[in-house]
Protein backbone atom coordinates (compact mmCIF):
# COMPACT_ATOMS: atom_id res chain seq x y z
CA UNK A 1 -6.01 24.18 -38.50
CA UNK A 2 -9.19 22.65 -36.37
CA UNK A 3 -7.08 19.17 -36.81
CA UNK A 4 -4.27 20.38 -35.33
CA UNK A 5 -6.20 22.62 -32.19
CA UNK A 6 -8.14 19.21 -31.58
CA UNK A 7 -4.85 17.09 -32.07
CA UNK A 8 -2.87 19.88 -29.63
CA UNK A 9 -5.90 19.52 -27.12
CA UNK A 10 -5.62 15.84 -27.19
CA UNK A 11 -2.37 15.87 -26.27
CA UNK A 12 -3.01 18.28 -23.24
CA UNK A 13 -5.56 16.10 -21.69
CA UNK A 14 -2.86 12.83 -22.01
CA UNK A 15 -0.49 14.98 -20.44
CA UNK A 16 -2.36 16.46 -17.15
CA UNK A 17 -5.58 14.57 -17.12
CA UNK A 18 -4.92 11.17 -17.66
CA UNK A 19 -2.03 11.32 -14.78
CA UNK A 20 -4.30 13.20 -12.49
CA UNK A 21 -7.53 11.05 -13.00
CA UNK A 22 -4.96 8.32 -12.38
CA UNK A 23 -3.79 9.68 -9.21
CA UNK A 24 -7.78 10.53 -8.33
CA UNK A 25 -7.93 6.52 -8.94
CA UNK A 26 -5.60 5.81 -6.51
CA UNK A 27 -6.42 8.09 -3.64
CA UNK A 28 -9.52 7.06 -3.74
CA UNK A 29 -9.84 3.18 -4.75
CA UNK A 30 -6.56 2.06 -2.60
CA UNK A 31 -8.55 3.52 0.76
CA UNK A 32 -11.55 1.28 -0.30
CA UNK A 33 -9.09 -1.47 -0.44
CA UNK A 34 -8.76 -1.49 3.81
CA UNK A 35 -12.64 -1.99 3.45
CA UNK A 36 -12.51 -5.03 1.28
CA UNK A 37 -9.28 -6.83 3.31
CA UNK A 38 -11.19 -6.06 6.34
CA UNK A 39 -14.39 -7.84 5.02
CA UNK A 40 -12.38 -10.98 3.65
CA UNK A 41 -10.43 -11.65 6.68
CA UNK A 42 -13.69 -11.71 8.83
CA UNK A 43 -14.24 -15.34 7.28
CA UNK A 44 -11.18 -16.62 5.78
CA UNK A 45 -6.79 -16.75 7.04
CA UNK A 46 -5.71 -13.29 6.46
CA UNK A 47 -2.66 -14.73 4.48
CA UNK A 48 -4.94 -16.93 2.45
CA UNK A 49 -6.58 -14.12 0.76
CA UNK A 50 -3.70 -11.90 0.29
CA UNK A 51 -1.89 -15.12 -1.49
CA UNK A 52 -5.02 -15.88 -3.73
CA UNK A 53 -5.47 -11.90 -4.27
CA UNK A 54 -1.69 -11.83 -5.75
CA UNK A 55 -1.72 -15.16 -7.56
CA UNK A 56 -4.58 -14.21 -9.87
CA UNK A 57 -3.38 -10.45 -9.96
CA UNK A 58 0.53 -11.84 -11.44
CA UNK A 59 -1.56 -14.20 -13.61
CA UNK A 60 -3.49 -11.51 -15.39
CA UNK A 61 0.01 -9.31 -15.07
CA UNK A 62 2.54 -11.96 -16.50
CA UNK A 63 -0.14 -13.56 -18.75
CA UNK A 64 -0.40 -10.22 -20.88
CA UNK A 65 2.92 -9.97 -21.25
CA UNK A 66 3.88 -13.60 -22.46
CA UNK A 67 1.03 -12.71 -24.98
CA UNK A 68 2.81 -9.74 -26.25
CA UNK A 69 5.81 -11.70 -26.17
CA UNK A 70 7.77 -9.31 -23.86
CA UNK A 71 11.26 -10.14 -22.94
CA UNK A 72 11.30 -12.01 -19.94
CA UNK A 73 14.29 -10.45 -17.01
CA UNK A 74 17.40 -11.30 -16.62
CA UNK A 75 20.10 -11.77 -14.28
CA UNK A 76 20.27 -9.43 -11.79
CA UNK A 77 16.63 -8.47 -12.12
CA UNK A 78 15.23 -11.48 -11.14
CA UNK A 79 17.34 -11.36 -7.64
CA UNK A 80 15.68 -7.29 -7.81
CA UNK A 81 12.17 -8.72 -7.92
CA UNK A 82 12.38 -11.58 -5.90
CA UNK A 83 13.58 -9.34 -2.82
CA UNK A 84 10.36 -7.11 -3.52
CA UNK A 85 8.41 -9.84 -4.00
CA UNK A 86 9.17 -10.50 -0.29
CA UNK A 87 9.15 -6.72 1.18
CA UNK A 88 6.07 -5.07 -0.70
CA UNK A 89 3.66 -8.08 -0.98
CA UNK A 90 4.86 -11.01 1.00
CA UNK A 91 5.28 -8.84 4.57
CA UNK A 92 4.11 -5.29 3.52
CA UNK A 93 0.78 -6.70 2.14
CA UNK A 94 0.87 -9.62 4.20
CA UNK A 95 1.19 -8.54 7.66
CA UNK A 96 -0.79 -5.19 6.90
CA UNK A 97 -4.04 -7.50 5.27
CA UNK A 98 -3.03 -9.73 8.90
CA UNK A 99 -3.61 -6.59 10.93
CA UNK A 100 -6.90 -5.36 9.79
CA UNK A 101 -8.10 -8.66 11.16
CA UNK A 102 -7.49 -7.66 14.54
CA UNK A 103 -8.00 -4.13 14.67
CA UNK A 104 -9.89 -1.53 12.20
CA UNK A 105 -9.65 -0.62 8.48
CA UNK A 106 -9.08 2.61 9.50
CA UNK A 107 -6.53 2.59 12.33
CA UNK A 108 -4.89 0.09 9.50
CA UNK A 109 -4.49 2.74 7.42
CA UNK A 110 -3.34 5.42 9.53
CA UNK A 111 -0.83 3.09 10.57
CA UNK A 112 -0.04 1.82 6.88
CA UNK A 113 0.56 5.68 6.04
CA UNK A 114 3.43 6.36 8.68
CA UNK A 115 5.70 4.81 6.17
CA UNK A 116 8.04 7.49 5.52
CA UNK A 117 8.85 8.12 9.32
CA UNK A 118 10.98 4.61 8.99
CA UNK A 119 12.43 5.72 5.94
CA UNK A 120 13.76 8.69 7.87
CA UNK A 121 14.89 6.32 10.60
CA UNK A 122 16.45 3.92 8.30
CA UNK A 123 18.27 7.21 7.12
CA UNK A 124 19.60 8.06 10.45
CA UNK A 125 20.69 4.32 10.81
CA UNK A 126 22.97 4.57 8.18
CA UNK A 127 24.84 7.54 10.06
CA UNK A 128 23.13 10.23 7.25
CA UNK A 129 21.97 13.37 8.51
CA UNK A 130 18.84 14.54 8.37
CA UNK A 131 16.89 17.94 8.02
CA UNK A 132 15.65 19.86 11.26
CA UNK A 133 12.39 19.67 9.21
CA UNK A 134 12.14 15.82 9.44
CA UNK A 135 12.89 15.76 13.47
CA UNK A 136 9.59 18.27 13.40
CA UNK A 137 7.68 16.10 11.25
CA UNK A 138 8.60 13.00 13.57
CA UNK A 139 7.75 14.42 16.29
CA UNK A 140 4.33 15.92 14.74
CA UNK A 141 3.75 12.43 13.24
CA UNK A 142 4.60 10.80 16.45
CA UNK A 143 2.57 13.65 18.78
CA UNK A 144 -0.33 12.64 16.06
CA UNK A 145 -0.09 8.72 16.27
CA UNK A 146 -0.11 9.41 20.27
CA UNK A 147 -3.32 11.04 20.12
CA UNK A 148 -5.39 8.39 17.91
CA UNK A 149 -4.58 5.55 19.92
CA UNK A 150 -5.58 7.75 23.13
CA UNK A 151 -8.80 6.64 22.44
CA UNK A 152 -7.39 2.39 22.02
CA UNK A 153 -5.08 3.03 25.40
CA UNK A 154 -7.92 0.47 26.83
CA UNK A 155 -7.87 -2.23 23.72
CA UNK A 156 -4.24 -2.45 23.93
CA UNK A 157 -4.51 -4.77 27.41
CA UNK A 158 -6.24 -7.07 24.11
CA UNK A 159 -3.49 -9.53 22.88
CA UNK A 160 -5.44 -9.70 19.73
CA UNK A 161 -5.40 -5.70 19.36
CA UNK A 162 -1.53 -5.85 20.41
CA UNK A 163 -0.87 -8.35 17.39
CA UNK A 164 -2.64 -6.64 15.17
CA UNK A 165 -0.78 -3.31 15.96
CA UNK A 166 2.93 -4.87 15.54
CA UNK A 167 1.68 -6.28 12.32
CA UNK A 168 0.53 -3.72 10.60
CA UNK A 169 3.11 -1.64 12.00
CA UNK A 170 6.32 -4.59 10.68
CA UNK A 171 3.79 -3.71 7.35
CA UNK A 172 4.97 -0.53 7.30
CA UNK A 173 8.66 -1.40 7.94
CA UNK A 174 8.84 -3.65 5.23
CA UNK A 175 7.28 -1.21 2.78
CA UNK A 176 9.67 1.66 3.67
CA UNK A 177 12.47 -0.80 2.83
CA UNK A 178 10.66 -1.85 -0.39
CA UNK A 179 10.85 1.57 -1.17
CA UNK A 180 14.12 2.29 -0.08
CA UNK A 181 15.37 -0.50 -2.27
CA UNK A 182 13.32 0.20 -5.52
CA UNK A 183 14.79 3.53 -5.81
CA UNK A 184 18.32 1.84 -4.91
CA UNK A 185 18.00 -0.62 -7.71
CA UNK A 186 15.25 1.01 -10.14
CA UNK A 187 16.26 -1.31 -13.04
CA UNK A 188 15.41 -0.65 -16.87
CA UNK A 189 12.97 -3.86 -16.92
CA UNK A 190 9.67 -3.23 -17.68
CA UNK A 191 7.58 -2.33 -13.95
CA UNK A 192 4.08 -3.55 -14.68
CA UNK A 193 5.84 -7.03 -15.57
CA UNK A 194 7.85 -6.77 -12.98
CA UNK A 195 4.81 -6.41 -10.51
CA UNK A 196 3.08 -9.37 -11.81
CA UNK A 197 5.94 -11.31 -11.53
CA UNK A 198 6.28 -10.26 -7.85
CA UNK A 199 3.22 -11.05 -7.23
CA UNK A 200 3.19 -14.45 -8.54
CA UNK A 201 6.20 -15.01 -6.68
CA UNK A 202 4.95 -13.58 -3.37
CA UNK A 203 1.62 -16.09 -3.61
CA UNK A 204 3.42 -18.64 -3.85
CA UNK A 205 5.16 -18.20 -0.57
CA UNK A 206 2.20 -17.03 1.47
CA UNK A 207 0.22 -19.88 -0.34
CA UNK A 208 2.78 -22.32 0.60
CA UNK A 209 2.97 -20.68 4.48
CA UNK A 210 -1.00 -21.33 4.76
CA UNK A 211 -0.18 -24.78 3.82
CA UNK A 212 2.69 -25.83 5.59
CA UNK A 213 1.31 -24.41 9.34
CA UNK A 214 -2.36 -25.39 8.13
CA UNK A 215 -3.97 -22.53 8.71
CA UNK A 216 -5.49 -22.27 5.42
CA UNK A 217 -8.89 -23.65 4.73
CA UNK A 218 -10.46 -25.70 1.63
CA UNK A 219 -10.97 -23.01 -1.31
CA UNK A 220 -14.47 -24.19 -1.73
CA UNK A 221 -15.27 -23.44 1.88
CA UNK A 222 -14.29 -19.90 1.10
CA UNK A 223 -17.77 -17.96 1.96
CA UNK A 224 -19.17 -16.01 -0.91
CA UNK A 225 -18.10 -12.78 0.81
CA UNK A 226 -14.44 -13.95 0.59
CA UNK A 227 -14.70 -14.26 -2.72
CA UNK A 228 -16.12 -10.50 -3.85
CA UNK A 229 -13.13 -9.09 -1.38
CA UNK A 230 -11.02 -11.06 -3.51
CA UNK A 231 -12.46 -10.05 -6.50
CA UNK A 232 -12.74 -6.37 -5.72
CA UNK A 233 -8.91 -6.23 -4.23
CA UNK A 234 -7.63 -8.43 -7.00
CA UNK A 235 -9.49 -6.55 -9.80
CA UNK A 236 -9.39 -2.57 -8.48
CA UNK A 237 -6.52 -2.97 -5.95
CA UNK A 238 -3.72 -5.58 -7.42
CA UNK A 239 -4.42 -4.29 -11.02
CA UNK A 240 -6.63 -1.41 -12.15
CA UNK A 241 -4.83 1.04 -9.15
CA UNK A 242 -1.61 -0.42 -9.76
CA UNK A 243 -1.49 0.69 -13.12
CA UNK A 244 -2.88 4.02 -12.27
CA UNK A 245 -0.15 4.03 -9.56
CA UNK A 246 3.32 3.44 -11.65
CA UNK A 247 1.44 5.48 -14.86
CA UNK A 248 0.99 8.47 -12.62
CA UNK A 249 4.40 8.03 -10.92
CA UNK A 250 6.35 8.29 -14.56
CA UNK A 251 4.18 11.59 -15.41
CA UNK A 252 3.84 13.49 -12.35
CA UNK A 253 6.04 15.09 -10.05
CA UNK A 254 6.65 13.87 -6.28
CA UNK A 255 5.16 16.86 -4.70
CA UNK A 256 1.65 16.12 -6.14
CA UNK A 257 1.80 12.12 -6.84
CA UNK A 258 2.84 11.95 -2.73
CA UNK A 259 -0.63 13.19 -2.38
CA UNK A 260 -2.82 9.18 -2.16
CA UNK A 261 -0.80 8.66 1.17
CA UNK A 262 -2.80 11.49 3.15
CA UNK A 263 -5.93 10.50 1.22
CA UNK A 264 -6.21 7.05 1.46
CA UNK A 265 -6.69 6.95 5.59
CA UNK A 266 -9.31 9.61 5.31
CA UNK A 267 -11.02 7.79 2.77
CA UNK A 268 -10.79 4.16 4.87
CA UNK A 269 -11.64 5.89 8.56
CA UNK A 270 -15.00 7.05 6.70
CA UNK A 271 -16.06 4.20 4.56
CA UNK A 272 -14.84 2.02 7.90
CA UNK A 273 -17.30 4.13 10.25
CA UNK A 274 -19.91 3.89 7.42
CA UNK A 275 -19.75 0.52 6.64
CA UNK A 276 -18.53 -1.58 9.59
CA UNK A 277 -19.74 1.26 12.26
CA UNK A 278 -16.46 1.69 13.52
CA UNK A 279 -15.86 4.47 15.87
CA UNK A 280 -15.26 7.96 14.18
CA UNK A 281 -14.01 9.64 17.37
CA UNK A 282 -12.85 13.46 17.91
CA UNK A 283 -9.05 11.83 19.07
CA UNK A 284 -9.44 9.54 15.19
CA UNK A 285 -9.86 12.89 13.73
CA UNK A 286 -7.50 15.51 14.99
CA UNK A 287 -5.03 12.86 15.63
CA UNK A 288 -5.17 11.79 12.15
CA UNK A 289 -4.99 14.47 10.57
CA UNK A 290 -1.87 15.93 13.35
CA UNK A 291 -0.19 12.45 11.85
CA UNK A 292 -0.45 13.19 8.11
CA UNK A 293 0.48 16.95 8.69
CA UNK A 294 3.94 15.42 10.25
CA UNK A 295 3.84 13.12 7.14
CA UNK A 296 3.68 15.70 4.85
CA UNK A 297 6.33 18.04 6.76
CA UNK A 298 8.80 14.85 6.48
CA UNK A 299 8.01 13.92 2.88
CA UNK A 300 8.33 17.54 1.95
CA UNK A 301 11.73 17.80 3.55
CA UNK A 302 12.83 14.14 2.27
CA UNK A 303 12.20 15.56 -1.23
CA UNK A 304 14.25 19.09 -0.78
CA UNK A 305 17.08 17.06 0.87
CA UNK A 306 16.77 14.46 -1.90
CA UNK A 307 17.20 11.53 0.76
């Protein structure tokens, strides 16, 4: 009887607590991750260390599974991943680890969190209709986004702040199409081999971009701080949250998994104003959290409408 209580308990702690400590992981750990890109890109091409961050990520990815001997994809799945390769981690990580270079970790993430408002304009694009609950959230979102940069109104006569904006803000573009497109084509193959794959692939190309333009520099002139930013967002952002990320998307429900996109901003506008010193300002604050209110009012209404 006390073998199957304990047996019946174990089971109840796989089912809710694994998936929520998992989502914990992620709220947390991918806001730290704006921290570290910000810190690598102060000494090294911005591209450079997203490329080396996702070549040793697929390595450890795609070298686990040729161990186990898992079957490799085929066909159509390859043209699947390839096309993610290039929106999640070639321009979505990309441009977005480009931005922070140029602007803060935690406007980056603020920005990097307005996501689903393209999805809904994608949507509208395609001559769908929408719910009168989205147009509110857009235009809370958009009221929100208006009142953060209220205190920037001054940086943006800075090229280099401009850039950095309309990077991280193509970022987001590319990742709502990623997304789009992965629940378009969510194929049977296996996801975590799938994301080392794309990352591989993706490397490659930004590795290759560095290279071509020359923008890169020698690896062993890579400064020591570099190196533990790629180490920290290779090791707890390419593959420790990743896994918590797709484990706690298969177990929990959208509602409550949604939740690391409101969380992760808060958690890089603090570390940010910790850390780097950067400003923490009244308009950061309520505007922030006016622009994840919107988010949540258009995720919550994407969901009921099943867009």
């Amino acid at each position: 009887m006390k073998t199957r209580l304990k047996n019946a308990f174990a089971s109840r702690i796989n089912a809710i607590g694994l998936p929520i400590l998992a989502l914990c992981w992620v709220c947390f750990f991918w806001g730290t991750t704006w921290i570290a890109s910000k810190e690598g890109v102060r000494h090294m091409p911005a591209l450079q260390l997203a490329g080396i961050r996702q070549f040793i990520g697929g390595i450890f990815f795609v070298a686990y599974f040729v161990f186990k001997k898992a079957p490799w994809p085929k066909g159509k799945q390859w043209k699947a991943i390839f096309i993610l390769s290039i929106l999640n981690f070639v321009l979505s990580n990309g441009l977005s680890t480009w931005g922070v270079k140029y602007i803060s970790s935690g406007l980056g993430a603020i920005i990097g969190a307005i996501f689903p408002l393209w999805i809904v304009f994608i949507t509208l694009f395609r001559g769908e209709r929408i719910a009168r609950l989205s147009v509110l959230g857009l235009i809370v979102s958009f009221s929100g986004v208006c009142v953060v940069f209220f205190d920037h109104l001054a940086d943006l006569l800075n090229p280099d702040f401009r850039f950095g904006i309309l990077l991280s803000l193509f970022a987001t573009v590319s990742w709502a199409f990623g997304s789009l497109y992965t629940k378009k084509k969510a194929a049977s193959f296996n996801p975590y081999f799938s994301l080392g794959l794309q990352m591989l692939i993706s490397s490659t190309i930004l590795l290759a971009i560095t290279g071509a333009t020359g923008t890169g520099i020698n690896i062993t002139s890579i400064p020591a701080n570099s190196w533990l930013a790629i180490g920290y967002l290779t090791i707890i952002g390419s593959i420790l949250t990743f896994i918590a990320f797709i484990y706690m998307l298969q177990r929990l429900p959208p509602e409550i998994n949604s939740i690391y996109a409101y969380i992760n901003p808060i958690v890089a506008v603090l570390l940010g104003a910790l850390i780097f010193g950067e400003p923490l300002t009244m308009s950061i604050v309520i505007g922030g959290c006016v622009t994840l209110c919107g988010l949540y009012t258009v995720n919550y209404s994407m969901r009921k409408s099943k867009i």
